[in-house]
C-alpha atoms as a PDB file:
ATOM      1  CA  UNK A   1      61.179 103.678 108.804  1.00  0.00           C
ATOM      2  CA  UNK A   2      58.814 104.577 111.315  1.00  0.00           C
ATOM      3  CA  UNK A   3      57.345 107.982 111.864  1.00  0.00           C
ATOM      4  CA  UNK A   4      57.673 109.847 115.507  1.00  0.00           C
ATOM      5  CA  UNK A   5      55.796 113.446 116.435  1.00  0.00           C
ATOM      6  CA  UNK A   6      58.548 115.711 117.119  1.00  0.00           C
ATOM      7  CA  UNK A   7      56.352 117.060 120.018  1.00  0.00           C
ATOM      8  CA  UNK A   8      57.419 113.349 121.816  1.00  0.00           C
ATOM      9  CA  UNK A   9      61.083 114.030 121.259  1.00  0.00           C
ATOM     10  CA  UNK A  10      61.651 117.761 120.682  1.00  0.00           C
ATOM     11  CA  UNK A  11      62.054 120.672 123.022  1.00  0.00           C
ATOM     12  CA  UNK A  12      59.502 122.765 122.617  1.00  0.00           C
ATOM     13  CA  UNK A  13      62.117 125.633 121.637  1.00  0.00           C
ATOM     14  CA  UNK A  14      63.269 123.439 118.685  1.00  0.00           C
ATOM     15  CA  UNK A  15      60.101 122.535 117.572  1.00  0.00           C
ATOM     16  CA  UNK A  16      58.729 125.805 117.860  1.00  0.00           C
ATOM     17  CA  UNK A  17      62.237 127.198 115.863  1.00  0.00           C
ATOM     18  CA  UNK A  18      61.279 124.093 113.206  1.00  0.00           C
ATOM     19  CA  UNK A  19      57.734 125.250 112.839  1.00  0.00           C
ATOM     20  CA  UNK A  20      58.811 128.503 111.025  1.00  0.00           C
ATOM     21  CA  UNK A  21      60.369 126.962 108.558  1.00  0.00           C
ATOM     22  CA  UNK A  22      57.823 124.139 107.851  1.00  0.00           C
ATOM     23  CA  UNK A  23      54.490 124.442 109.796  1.00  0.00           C
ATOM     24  CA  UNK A  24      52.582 121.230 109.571  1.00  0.00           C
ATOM     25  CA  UNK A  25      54.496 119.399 106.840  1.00  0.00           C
ATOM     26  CA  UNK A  26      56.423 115.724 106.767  1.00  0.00           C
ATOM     27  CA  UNK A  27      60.436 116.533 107.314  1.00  0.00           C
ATOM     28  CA  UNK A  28      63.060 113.371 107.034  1.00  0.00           C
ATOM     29  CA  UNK A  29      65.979 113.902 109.247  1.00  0.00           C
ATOM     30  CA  UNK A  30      68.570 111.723 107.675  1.00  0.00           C
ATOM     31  CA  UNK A  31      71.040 110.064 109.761  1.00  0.00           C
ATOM     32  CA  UNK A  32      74.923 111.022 110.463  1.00  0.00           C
ATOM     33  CA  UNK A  33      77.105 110.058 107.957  1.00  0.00           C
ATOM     34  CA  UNK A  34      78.808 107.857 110.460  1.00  0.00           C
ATOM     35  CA  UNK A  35      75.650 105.859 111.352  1.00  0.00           C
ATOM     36  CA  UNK A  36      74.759 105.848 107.648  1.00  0.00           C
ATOM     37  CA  UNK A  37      74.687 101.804 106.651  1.00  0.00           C
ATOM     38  CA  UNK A  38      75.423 101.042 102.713  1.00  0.00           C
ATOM     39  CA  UNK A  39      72.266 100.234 100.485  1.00  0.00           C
ATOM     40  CA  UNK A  40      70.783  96.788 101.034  1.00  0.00           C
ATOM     41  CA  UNK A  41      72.768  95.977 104.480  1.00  0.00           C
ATOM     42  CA  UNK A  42      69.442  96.152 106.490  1.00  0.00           C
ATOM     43  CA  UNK A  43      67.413  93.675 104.208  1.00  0.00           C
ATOM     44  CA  UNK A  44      70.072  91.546 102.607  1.00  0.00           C
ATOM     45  CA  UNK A  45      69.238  91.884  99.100  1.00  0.00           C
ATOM     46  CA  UNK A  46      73.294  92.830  98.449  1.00  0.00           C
ATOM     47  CA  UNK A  47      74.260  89.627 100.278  1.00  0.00           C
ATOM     48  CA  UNK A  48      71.336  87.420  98.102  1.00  0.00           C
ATOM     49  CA  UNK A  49      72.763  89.689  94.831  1.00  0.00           C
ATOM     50  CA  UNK A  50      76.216  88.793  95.535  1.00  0.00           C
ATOM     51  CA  UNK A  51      75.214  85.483  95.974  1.00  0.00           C
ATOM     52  CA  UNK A  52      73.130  85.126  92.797  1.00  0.00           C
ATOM     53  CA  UNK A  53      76.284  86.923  90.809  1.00  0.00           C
ATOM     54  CA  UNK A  54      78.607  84.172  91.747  1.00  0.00           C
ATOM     55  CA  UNK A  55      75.883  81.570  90.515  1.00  0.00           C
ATOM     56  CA  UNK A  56      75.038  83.317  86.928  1.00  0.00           C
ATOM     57  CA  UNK A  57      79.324  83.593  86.976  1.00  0.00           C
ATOM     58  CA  UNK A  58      80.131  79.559  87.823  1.00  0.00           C
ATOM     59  CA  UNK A  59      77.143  78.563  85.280  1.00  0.00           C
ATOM     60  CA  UNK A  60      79.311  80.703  82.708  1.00  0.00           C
ATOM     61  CA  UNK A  61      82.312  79.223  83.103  1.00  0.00           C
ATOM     62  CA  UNK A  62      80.637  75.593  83.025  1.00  0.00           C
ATOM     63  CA  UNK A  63      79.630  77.012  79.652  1.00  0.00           C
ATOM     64  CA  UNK A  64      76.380  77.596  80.061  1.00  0.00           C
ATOM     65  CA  UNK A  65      75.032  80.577  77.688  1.00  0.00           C
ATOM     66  CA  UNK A  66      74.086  83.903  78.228  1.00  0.00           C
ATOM     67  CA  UNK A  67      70.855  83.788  76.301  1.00  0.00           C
ATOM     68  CA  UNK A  68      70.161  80.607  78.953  1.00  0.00           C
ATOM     69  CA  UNK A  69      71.045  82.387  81.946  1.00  0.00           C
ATOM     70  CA  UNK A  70      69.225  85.415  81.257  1.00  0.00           C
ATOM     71  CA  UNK A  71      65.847  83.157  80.944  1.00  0.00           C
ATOM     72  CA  UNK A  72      67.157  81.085  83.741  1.00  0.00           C
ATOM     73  CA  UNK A  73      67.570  84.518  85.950  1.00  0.00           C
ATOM     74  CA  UNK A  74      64.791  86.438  84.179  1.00  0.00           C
ATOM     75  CA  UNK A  75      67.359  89.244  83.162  1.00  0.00           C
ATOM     76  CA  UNK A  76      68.790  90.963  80.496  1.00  0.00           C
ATOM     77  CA  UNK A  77      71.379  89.347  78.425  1.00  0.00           C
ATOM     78  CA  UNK A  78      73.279  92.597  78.772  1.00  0.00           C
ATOM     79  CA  UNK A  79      73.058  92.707  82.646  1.00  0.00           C
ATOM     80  CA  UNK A  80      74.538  88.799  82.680  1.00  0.00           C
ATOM     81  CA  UNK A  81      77.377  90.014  80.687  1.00  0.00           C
ATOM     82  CA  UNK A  82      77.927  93.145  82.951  1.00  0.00           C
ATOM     83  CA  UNK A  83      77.536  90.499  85.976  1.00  0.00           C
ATOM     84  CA  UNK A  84      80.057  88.596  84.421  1.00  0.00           C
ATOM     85  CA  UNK A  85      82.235  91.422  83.413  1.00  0.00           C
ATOM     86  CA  UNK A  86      82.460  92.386  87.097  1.00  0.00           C
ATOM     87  CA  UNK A  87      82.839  88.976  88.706  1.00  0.00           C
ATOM     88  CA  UNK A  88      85.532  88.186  86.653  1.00  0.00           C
ATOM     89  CA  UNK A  89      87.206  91.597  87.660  1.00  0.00           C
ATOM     90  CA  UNK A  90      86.615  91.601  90.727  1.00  0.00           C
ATOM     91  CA  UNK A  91      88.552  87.811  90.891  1.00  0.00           C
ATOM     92  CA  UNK A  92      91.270  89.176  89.185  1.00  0.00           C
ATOM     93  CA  UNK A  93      91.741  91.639  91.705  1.00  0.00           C
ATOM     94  CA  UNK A  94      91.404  89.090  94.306  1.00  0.00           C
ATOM     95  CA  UNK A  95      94.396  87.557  92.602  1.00  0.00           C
END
């Protein structure tokens, strides 16, 4: 995110109206709900997550075991199982 003086976009009646309420102090304006996008569309990491899930989820069912995987993926053996939990949900629903 990238910072911008309000004094380069605001009117000086808004800013002026803004100043009374904070005078001198960092504000974030968040965006409309309707431009909002979803955590991790900008960067990717969801895609690269999804994409590591499906991995850690075919080495299971080749029967690879958890206590590999999580060394393998450097996680907990409890967040392979939830992984697996929710890929195998998630392809049920599919079904």
């Amino acid at each position: 995110m990238n910072y911008v003086k309000a004094e380069d976009i605001l009117p000086d009646d808004l800013l002026k109206m803004i100043q009374q309420y904070t005078d001198g102090v960092y504000i974030y304006i968040p965006r409309k709900n309707e431009e909002r996008k979803a955590w991790g569309e900008n960067s990717g990491i969801r895609k690269s997550l999804k994409f590591r899930n499906r991995l850690i989820y075919k080495d299971y069912i080749k029967g690879k075991k958890v206590k590999v995987l999580s060394q393998k993926y450097y996680l907990s053996e409890q967040s392979i199982w939830r992984i697996i939990n929710n890929e195998k949900n998630s392809l049920e629903n599919k079904a």
